[in-house]
C-alpha atoms as a PDB file:
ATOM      1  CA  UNK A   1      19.889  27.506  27.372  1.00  0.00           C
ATOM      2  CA  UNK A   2      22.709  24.774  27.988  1.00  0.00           C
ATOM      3  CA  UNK A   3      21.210  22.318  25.296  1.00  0.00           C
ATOM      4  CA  UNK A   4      20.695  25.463  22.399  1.00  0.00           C
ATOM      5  CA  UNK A   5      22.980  23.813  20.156  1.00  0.00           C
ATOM      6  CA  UNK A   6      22.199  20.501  20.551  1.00  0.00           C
ATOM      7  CA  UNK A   7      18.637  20.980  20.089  1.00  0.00           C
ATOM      8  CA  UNK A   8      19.204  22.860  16.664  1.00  0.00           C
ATOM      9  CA  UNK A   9      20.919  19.661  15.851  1.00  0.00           C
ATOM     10  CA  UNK A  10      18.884  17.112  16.756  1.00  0.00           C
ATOM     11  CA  UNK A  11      15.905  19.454  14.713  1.00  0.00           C
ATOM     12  CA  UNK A  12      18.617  19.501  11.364  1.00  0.00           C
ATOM     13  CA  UNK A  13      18.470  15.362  11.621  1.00  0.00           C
ATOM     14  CA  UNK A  14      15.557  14.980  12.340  1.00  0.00           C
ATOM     15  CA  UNK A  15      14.653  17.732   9.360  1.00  0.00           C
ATOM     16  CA  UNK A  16      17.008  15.301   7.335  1.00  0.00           C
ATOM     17  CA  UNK A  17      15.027  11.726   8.672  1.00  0.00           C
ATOM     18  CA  UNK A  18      11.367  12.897   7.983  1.00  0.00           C
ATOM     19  CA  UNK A  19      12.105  13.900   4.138  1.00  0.00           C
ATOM     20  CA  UNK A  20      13.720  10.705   3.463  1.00  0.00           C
ATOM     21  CA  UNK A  21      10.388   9.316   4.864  1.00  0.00           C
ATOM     22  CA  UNK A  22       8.159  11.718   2.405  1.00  0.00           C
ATOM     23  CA  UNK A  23       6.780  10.679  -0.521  1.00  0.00           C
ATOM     24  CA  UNK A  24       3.948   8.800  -2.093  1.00  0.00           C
ATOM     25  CA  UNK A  25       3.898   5.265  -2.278  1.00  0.00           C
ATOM     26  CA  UNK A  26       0.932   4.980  -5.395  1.00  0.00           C
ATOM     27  CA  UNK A  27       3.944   3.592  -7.239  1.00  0.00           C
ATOM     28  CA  UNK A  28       4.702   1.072  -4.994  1.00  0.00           C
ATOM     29  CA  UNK A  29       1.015   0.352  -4.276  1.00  0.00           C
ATOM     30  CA  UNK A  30       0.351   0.158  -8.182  1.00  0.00           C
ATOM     31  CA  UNK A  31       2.932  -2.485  -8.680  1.00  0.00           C
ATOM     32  CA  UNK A  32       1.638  -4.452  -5.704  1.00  0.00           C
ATOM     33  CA  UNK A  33      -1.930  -4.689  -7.138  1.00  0.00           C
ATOM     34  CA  UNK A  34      -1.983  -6.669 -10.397  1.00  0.00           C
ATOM     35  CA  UNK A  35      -5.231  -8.895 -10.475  1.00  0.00           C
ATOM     36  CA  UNK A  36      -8.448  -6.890 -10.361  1.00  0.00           C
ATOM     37  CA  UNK A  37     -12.424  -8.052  -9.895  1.00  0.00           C
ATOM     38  CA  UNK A  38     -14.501  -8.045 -13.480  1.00  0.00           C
ATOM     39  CA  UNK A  39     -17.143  -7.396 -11.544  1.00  0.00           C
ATOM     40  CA  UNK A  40     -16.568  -4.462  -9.568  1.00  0.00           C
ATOM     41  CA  UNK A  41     -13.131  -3.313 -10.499  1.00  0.00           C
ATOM     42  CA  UNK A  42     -11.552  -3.753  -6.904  1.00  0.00           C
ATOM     43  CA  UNK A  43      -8.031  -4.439  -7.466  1.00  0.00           C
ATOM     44  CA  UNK A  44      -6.079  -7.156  -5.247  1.00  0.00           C
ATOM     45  CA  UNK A  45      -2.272  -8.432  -5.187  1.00  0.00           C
ATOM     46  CA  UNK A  46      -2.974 -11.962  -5.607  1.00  0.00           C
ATOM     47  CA  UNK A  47      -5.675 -15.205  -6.750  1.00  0.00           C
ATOM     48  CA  UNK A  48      -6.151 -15.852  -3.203  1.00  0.00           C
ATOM     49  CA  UNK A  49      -7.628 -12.186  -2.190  1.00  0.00           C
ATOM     50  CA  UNK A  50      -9.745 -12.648  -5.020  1.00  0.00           C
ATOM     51  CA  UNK A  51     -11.171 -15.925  -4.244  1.00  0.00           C
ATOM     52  CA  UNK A  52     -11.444 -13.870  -0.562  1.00  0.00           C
ATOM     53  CA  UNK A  53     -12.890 -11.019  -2.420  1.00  0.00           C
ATOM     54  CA  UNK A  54     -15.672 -13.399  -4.185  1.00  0.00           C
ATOM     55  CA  UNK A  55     -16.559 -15.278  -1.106  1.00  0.00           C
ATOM     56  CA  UNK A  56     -17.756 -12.295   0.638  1.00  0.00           C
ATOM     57  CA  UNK A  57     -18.503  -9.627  -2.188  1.00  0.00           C
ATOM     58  CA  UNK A  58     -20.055 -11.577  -4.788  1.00  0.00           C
ATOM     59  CA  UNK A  59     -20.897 -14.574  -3.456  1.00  0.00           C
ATOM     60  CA  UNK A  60     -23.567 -15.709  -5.879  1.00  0.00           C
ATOM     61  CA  UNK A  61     -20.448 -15.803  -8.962  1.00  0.00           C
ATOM     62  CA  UNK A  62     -17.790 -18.120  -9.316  1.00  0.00           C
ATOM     63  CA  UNK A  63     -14.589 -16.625  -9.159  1.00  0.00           C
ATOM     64  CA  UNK A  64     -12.655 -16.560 -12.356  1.00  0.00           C
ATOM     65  CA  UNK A  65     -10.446 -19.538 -12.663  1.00  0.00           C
ATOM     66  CA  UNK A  66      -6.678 -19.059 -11.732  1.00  0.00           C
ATOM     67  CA  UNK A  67      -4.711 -17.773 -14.985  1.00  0.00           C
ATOM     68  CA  UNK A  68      -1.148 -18.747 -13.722  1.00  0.00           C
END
């Protein structure tokens, strides 16, 4: 094998790359999502999804008017 070192290196960084990459992103996700549905508990990031959400979930309600 001519590349048998460089092969165990490029594995070690690449090792190195893909646990940087690991990890959960609920955290990230949970921050994101701060305005949820009344009705059905769906959680969405802003007033526009949820006037999205209403249009085609619920659309016999009126959405809740915009708090901000």
């Amino acid at each position: 094998m001519t590349r048998g070192k460089q092969k165990i290196e490029a594995q070690k960084r690449n090792a190195e790359k893909s646990q940087k990459a690991k990890g959960s992103q609920i955290e990230a996700r949970a921050v994101a999502l701060k305005i949820s549905c009344p009705i059905c508990k769906v959680q969405l990031a802003n007033q526009n999804q949820l006037g999205d959400h209403y249009a085609s979930k619920h659309p016999k309600e009126n959405p809740p008017a915009d708090s901000s």
